[in-house]
N, C-alpha and C. Protein backbone atom coordinates (compact mmCIF):
# COMPACT_ATOMS: atom_id res chain seq x y z
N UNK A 1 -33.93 14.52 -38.88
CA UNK A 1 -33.62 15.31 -37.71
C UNK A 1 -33.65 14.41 -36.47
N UNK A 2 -32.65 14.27 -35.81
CA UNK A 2 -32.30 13.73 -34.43
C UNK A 2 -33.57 14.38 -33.30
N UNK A 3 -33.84 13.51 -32.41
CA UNK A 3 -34.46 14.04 -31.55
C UNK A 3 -33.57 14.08 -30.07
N UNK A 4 -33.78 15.19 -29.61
CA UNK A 4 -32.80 15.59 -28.66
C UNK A 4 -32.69 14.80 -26.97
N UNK A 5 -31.73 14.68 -26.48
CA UNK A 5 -31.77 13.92 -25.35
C UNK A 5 -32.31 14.42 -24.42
N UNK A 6 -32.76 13.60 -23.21
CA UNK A 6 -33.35 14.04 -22.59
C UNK A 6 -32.59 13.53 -21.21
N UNK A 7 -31.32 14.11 -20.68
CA UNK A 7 -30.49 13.62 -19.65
C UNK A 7 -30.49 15.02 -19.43
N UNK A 8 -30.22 15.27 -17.50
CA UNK A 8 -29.66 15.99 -17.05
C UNK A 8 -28.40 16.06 -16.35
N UNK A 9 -27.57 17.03 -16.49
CA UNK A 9 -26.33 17.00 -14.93
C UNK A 9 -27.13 15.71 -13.40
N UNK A 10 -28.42 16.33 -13.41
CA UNK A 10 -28.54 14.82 -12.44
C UNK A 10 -28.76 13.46 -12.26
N UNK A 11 -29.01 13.38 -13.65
CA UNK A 11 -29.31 12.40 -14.20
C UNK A 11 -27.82 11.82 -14.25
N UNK A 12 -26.59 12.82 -14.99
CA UNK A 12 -25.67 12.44 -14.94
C UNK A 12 -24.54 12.15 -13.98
N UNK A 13 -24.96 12.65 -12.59
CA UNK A 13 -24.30 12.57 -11.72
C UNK A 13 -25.41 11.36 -10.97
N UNK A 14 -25.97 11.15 -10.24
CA UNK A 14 -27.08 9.77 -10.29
C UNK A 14 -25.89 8.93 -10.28
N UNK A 15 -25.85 8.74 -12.14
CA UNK A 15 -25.36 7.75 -12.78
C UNK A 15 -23.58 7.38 -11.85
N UNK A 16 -23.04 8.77 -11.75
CA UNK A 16 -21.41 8.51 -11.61
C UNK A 16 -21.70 7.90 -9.90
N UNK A 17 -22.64 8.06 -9.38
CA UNK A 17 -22.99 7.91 -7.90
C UNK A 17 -22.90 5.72 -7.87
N UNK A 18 -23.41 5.77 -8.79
CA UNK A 18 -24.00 4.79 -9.03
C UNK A 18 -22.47 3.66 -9.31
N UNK A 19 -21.91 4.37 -10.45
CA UNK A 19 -20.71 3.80 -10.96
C UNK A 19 -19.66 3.79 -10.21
N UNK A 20 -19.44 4.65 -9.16
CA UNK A 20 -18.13 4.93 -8.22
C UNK A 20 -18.81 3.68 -6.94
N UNK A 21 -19.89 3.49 -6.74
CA UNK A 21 -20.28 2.51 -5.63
C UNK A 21 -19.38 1.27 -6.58
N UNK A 22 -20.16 0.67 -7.71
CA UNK A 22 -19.80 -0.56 -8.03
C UNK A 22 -18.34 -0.70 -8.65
N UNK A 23 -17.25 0.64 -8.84
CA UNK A 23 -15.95 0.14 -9.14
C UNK A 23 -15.68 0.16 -7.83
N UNK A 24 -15.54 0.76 -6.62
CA UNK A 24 -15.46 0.48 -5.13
C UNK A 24 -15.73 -0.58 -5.13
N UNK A 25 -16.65 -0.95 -4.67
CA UNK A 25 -17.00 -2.62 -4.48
C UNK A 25 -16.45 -3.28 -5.51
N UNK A 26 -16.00 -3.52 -6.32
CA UNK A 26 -15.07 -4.50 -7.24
C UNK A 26 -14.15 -4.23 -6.99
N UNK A 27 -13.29 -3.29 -6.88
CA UNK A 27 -11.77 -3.29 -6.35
C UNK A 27 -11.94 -4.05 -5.29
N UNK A 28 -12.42 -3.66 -4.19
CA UNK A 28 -12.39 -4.04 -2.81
C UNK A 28 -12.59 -5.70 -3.09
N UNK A 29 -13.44 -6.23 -3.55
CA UNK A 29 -13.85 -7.08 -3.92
C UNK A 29 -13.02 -8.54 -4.76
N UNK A 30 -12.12 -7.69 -5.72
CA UNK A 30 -11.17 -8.64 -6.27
C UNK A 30 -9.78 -7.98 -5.50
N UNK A 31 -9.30 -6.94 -5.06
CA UNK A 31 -8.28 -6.88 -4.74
C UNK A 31 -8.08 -6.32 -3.08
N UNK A 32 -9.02 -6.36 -2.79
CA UNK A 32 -9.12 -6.46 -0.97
C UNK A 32 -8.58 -7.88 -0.07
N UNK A 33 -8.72 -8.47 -0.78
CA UNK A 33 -8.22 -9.66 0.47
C UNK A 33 -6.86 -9.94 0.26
N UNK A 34 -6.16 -9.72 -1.20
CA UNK A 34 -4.43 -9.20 -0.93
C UNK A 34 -4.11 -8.64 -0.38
N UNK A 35 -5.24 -6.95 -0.26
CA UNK A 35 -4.34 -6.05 0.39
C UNK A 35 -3.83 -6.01 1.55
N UNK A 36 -4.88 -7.27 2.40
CA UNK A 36 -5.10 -7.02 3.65
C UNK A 36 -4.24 -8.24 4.08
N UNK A 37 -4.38 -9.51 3.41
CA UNK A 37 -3.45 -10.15 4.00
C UNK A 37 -2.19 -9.71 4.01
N UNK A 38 -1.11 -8.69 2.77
CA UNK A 38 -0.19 -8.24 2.80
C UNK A 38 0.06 -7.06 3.93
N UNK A 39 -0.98 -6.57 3.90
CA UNK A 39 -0.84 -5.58 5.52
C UNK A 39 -0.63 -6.29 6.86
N UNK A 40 -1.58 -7.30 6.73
CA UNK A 40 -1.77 -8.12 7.81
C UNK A 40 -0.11 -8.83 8.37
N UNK A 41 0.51 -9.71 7.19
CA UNK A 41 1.68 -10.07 6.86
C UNK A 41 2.77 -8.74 7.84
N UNK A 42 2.70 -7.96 6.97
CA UNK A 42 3.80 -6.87 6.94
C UNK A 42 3.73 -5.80 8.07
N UNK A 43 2.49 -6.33 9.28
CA UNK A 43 1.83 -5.47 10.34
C UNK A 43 2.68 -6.66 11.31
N UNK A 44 2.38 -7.62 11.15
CA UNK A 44 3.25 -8.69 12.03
C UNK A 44 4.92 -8.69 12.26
N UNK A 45 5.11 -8.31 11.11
CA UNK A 45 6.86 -8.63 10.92
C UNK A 45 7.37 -7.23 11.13
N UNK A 46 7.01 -6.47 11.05
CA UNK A 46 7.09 -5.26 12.06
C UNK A 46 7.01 -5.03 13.44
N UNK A 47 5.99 -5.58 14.01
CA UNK A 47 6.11 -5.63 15.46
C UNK A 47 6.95 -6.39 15.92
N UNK A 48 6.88 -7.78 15.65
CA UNK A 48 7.96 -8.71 15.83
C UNK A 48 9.25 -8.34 15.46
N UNK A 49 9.48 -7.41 14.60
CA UNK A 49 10.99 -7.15 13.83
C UNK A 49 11.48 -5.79 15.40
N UNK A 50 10.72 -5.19 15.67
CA UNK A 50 10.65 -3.88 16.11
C UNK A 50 11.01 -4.44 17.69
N UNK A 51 10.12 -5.63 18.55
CA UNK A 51 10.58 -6.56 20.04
C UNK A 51 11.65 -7.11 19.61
N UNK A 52 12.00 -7.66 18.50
CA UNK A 52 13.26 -8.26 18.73
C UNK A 52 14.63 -6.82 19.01
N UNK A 53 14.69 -6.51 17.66
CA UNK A 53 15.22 -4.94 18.04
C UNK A 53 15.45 -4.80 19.55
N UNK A 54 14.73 -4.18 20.12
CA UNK A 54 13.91 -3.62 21.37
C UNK A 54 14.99 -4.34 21.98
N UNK A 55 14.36 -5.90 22.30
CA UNK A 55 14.81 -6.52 23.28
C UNK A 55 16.33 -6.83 22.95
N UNK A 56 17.13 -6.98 22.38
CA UNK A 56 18.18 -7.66 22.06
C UNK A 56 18.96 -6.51 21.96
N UNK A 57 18.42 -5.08 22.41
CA UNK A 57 19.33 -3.96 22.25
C UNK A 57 19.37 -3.70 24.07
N UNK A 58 18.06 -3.82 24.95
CA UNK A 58 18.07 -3.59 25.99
C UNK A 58 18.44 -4.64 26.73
N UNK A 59 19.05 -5.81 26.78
CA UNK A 59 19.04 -6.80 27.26
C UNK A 59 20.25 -7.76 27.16
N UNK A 60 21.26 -6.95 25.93
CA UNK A 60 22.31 -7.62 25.90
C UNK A 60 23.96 -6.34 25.84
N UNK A 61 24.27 -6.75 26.68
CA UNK A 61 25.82 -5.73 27.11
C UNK A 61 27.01 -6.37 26.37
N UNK A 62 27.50 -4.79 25.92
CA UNK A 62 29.18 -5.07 25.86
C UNK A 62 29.07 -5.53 24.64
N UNK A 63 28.36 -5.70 23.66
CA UNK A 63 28.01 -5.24 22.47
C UNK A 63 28.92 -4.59 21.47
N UNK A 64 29.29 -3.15 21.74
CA UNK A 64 29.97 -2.53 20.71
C UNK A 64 31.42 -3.24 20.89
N UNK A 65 31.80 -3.91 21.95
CA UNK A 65 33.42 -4.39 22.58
C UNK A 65 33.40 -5.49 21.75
N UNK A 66 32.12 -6.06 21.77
CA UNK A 66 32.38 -7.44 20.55
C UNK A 66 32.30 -7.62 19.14
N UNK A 67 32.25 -6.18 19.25
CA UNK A 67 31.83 -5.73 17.31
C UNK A 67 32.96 -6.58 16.59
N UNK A 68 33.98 -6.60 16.92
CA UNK A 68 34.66 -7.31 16.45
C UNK A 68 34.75 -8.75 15.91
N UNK A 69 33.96 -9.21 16.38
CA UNK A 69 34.12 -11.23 16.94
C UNK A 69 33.63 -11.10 15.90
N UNK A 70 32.88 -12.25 15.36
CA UNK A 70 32.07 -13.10 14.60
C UNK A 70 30.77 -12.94 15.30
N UNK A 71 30.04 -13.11 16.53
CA UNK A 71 29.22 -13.04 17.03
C UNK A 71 28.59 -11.49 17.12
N UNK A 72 29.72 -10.86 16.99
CA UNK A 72 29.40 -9.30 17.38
C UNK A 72 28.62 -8.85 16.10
N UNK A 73 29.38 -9.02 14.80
CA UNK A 73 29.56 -9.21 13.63
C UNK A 73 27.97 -9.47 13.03
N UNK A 74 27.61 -10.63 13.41
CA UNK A 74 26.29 -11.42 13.17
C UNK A 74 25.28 -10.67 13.87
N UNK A 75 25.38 -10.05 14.91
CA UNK A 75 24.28 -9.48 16.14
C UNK A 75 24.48 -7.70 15.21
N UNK A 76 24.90 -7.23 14.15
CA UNK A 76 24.96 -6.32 13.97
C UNK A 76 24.32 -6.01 12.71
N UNK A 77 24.62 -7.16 11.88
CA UNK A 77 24.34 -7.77 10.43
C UNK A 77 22.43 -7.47 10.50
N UNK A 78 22.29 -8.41 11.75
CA UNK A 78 20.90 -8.89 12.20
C UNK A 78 20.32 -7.78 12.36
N UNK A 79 20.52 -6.97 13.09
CA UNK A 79 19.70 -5.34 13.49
C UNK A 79 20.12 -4.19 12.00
N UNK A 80 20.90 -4.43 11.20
CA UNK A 80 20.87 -3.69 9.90
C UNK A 80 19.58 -4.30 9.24
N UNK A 81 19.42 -6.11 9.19
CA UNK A 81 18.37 -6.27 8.15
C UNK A 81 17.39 -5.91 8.86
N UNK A 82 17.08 -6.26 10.50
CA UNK A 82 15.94 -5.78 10.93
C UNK A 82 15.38 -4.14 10.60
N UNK A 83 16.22 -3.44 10.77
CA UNK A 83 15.95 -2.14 10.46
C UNK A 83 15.36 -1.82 8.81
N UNK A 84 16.00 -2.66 8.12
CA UNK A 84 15.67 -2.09 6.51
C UNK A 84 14.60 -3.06 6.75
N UNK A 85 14.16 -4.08 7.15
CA UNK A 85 12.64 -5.18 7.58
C UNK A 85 11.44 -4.28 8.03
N UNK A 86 12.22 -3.38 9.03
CA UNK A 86 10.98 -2.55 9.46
C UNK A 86 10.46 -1.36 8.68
N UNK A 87 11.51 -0.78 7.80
CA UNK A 87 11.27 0.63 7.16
C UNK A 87 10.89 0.11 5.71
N UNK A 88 10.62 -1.15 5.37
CA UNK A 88 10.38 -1.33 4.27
C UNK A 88 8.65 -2.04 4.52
N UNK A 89 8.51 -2.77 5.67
CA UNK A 89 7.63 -3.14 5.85
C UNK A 89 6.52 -1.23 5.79
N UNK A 90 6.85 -0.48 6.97
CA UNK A 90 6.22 0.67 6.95
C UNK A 90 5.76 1.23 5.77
N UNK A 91 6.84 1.59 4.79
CA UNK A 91 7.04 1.95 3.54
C UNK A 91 5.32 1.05 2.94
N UNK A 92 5.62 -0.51 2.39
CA UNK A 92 4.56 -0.95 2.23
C UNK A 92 3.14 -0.57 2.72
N UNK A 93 3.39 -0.51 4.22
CA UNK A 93 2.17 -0.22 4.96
C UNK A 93 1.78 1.52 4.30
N UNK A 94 2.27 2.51 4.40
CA UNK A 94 1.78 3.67 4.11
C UNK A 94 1.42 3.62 2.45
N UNK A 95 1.71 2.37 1.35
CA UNK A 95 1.25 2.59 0.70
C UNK A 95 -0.09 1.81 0.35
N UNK A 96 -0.48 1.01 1.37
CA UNK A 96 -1.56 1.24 1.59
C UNK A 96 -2.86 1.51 1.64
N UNK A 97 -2.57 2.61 1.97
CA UNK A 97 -3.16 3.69 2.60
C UNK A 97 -3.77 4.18 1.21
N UNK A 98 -2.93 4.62 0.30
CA UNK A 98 -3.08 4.86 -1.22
C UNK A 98 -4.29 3.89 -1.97
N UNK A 99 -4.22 2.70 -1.96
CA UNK A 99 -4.68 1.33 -1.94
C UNK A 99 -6.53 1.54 -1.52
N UNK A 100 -6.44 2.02 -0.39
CA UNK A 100 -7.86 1.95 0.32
C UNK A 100 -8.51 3.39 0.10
N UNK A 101 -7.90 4.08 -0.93
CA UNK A 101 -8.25 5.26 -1.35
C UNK A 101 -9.14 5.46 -2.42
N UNK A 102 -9.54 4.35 -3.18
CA UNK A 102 -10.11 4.77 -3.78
C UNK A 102 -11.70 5.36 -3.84
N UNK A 103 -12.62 4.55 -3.11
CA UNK A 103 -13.58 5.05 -3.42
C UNK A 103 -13.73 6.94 -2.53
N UNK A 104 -13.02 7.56 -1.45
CA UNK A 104 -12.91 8.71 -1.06
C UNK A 104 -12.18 9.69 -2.17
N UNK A 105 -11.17 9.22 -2.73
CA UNK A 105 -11.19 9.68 -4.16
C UNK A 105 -11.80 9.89 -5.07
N UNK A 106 -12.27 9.14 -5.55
CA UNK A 106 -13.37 9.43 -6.53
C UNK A 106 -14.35 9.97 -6.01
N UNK A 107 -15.07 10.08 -4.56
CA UNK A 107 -16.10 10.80 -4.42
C UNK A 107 -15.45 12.19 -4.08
N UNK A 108 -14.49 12.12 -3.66
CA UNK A 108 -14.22 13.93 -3.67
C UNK A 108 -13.61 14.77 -5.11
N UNK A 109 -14.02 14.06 -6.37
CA UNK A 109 -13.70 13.80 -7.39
C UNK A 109 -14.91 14.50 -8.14
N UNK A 110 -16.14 14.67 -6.92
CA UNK A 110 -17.58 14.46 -7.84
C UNK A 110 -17.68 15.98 -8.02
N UNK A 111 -17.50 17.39 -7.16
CA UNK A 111 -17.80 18.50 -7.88
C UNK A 111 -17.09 18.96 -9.15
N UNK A 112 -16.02 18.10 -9.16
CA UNK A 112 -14.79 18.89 -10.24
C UNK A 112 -15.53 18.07 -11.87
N UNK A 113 -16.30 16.70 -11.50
CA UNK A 113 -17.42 15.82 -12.66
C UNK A 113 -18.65 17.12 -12.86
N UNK A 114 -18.82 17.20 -11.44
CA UNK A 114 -20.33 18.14 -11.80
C UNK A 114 -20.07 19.29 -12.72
N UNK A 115 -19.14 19.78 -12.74
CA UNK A 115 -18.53 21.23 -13.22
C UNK A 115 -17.94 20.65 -14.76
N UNK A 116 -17.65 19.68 -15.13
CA UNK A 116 -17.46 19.45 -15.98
C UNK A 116 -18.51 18.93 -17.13
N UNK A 117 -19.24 17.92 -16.32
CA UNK A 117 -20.81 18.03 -16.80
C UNK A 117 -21.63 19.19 -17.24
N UNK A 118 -22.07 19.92 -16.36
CA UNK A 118 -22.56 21.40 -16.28
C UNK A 118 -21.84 21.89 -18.07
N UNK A 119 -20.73 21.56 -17.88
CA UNK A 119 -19.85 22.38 -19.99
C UNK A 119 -20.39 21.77 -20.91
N UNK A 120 -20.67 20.37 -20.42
CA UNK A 120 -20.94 19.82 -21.67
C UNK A 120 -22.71 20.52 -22.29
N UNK A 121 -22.39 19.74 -23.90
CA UNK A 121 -24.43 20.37 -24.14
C UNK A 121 -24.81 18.99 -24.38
N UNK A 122 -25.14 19.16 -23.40
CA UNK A 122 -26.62 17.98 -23.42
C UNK A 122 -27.35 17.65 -24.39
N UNK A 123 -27.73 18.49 -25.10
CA UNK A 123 -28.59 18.31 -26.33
C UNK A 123 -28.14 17.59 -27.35
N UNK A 124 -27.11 17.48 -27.46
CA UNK A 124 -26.13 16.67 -28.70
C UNK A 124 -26.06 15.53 -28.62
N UNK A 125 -25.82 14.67 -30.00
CA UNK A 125 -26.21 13.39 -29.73
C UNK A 125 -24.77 12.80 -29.20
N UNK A 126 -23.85 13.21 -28.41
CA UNK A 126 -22.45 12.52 -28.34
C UNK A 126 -22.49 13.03 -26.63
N UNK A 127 -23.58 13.37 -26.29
CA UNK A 127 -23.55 13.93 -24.87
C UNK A 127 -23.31 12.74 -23.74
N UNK A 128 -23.92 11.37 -24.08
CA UNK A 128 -23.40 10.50 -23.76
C UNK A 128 -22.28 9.84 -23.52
N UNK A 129 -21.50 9.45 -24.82
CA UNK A 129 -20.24 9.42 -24.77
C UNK A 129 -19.53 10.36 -24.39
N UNK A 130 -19.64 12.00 -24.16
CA UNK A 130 -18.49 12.72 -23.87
C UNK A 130 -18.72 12.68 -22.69
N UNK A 131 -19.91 12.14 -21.99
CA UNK A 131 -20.19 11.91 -20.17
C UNK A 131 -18.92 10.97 -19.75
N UNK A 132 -19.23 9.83 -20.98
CA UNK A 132 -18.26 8.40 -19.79
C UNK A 132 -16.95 9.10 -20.17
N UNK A 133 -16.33 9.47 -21.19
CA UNK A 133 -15.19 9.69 -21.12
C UNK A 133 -14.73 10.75 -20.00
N UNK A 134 -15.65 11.65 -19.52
CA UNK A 134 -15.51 12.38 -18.49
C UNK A 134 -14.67 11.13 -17.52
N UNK A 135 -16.15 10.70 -17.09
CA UNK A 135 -15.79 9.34 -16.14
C UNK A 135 -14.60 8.61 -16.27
N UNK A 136 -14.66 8.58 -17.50
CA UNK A 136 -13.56 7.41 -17.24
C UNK A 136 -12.18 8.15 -17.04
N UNK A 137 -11.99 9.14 -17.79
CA UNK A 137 -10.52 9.77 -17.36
C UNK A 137 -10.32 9.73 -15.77
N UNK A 138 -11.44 10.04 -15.22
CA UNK A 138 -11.42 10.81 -13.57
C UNK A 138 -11.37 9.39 -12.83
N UNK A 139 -11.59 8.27 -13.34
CA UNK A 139 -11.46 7.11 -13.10
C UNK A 139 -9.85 6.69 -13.15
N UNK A 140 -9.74 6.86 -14.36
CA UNK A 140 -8.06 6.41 -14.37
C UNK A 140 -7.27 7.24 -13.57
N UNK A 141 -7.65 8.72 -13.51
CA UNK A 141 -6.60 9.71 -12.85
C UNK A 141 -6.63 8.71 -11.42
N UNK A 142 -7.62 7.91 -10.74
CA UNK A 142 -7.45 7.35 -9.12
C UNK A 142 -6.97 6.08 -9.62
N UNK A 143 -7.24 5.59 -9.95
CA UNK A 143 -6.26 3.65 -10.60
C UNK A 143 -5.10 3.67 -10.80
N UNK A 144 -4.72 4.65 -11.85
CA UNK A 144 -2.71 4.58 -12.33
C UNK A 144 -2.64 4.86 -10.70
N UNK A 145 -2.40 6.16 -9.68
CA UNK A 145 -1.83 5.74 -8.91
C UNK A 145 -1.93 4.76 -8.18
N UNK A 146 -2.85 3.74 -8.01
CA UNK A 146 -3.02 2.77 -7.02
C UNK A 146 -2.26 1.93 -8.16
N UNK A 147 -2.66 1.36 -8.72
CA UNK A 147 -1.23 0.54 -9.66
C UNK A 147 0.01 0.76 -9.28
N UNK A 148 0.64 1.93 -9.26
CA UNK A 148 1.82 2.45 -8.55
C UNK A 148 1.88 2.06 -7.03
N UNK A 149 0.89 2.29 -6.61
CA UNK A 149 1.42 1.89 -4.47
C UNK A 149 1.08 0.35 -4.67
N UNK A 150 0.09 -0.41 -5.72
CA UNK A 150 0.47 -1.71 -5.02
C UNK A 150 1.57 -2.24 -5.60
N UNK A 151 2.08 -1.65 -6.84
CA UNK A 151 3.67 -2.35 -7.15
C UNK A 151 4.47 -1.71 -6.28
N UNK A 152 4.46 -0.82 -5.16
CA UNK A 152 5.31 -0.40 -4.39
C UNK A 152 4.96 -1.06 -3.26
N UNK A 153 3.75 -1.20 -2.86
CA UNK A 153 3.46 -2.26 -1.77
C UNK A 153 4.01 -3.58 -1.79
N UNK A 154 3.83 -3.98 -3.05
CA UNK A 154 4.18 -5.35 -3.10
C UNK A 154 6.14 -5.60 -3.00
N UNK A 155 6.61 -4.71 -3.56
CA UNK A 155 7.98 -4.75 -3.26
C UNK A 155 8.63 -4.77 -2.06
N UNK A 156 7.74 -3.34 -1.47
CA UNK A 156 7.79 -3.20 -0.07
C UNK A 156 7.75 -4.68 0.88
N UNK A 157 6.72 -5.21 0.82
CA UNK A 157 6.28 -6.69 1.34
C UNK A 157 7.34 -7.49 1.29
N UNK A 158 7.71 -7.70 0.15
CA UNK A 158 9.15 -8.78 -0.14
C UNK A 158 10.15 -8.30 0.38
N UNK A 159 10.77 -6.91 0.19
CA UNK A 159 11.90 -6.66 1.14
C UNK A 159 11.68 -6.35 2.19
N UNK A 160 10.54 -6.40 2.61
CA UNK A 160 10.21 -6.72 4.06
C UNK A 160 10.42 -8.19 4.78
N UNK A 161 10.15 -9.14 4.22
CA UNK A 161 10.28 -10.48 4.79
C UNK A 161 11.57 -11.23 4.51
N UNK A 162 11.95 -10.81 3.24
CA UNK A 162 13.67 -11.25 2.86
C UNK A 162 14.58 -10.67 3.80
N UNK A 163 14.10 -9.22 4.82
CA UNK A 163 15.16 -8.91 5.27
C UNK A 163 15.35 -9.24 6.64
N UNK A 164 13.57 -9.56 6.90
CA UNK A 164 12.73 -10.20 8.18
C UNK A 164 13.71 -11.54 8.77
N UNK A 165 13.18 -12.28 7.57
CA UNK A 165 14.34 -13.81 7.06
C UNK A 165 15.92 -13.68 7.20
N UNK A 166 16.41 -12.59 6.73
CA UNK A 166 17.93 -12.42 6.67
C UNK A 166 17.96 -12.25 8.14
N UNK A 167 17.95 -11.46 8.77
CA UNK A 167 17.91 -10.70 10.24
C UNK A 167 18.14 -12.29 11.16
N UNK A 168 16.27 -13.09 10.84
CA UNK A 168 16.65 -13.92 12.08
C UNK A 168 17.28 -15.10 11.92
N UNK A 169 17.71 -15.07 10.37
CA UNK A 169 19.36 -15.86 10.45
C UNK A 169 20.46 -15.64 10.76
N UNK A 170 20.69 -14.49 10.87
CA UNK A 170 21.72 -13.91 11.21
C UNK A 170 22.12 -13.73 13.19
N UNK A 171 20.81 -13.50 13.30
CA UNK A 171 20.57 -13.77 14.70
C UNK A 171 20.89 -14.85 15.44
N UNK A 172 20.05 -15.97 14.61
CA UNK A 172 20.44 -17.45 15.03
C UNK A 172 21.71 -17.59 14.89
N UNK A 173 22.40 -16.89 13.79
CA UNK A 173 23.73 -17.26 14.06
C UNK A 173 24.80 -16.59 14.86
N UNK A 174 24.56 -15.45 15.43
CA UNK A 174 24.43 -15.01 16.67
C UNK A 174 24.91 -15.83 18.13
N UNK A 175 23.65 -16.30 18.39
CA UNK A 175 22.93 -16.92 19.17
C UNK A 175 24.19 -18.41 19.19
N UNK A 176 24.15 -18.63 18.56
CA UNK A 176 25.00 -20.59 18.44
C UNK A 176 26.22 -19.82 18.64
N UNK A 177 26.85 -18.70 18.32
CA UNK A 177 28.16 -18.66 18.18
C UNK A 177 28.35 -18.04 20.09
N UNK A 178 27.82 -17.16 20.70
CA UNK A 178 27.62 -17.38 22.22
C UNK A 178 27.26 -18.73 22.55
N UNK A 179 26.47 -19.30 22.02
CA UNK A 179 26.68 -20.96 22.95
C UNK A 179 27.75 -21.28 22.44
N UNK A 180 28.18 -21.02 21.45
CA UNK A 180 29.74 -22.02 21.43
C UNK A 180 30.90 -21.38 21.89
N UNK A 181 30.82 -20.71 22.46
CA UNK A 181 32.07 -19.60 22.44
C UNK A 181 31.52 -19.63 24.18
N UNK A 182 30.23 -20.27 24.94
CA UNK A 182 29.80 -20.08 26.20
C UNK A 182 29.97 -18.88 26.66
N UNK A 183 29.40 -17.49 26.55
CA UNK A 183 29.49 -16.08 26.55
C UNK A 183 27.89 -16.30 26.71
């Protein structure tokens, strides 16, 4: 005859208190200083993408008359990539947001554990294992989506700077074709 366990719901929640601190701190931990330099990255080339915009829309005339030229052409090219630079950078940035979600996730995660705990019987010798698997499902339900926003982040990021890159070549070439054309 087995002798019966001696865990409670608080015992078992304790424990998930315990476990949601240290996968928090390990995410953050191994995958925090990507996130942030890629925000950081993609927070820059946005503002900068957004003044150039700005300025090169308020500051230069007669514009749509030169749509035509080569120069017009290039100055138009440039504010299409800037625009998909900025809405892709954003895009990245709001996912994010997803990204730095986890540990508020999982703790607002904890009455729907408690309530599920509370079903289980304790007394059984598998009360253990049917705890972590609790855990761990309610674990994965917050990870798959962050897997999802940082492969969307990360895409985001790249067609953010490829288009960042396209834009202020296009610009520059812009730019030389008024000095050569002296306009």
């Amino acid at each position: 005859m087995s002798t019966p366990l001696n865990i409670t719901v608080s015992m078992l929640m304790s424990n998930v208190d315990t476990t949601l601190e240290n996968e928090a701190a390990h995410m953050d931990r191994v995958h925090g200083p990507l996130w942030e330099a890629r925000s950081d990255v993609v927070r820059n080339l946005v503002a900068v993408g957004v003044a150039v915009f700005a300025g090169t829309v308020t500051f230069l005339e007669g514009v749509a008359s030169s749509a035509c030229t080569l120069g017009g052409a290039l100055l138009l090219a440039s504010w299409a990539l800037l625009v998909i630079s900025v809405s892709a950078g954003l895009f990245s940035l709001w996912q994010s947001i997803t990204l730095r979600s986890f540990y508020p996730r999982l703790f607002n995660s904890r009455p729907r554990l408690r309530a599920e705990f509370q079903k289980l019987d304790l007394t059984r010798p598998d009360a253990i294992d049917r705890s972590a698997e609790i855990l761990k499902a309610a674990i994965d339900a917050v990870v798959g989506p962050m897997g999802v926003a940082d492969t969307r982040g990360q895409i985001g990021a790249r067609v953010c700077m490829v288009c960042f890159f396209g834009s202020m070549m296009f610009f520059l070439g812009y730019a030389v074709t008024r000095l050569w054309s002296g306009t």
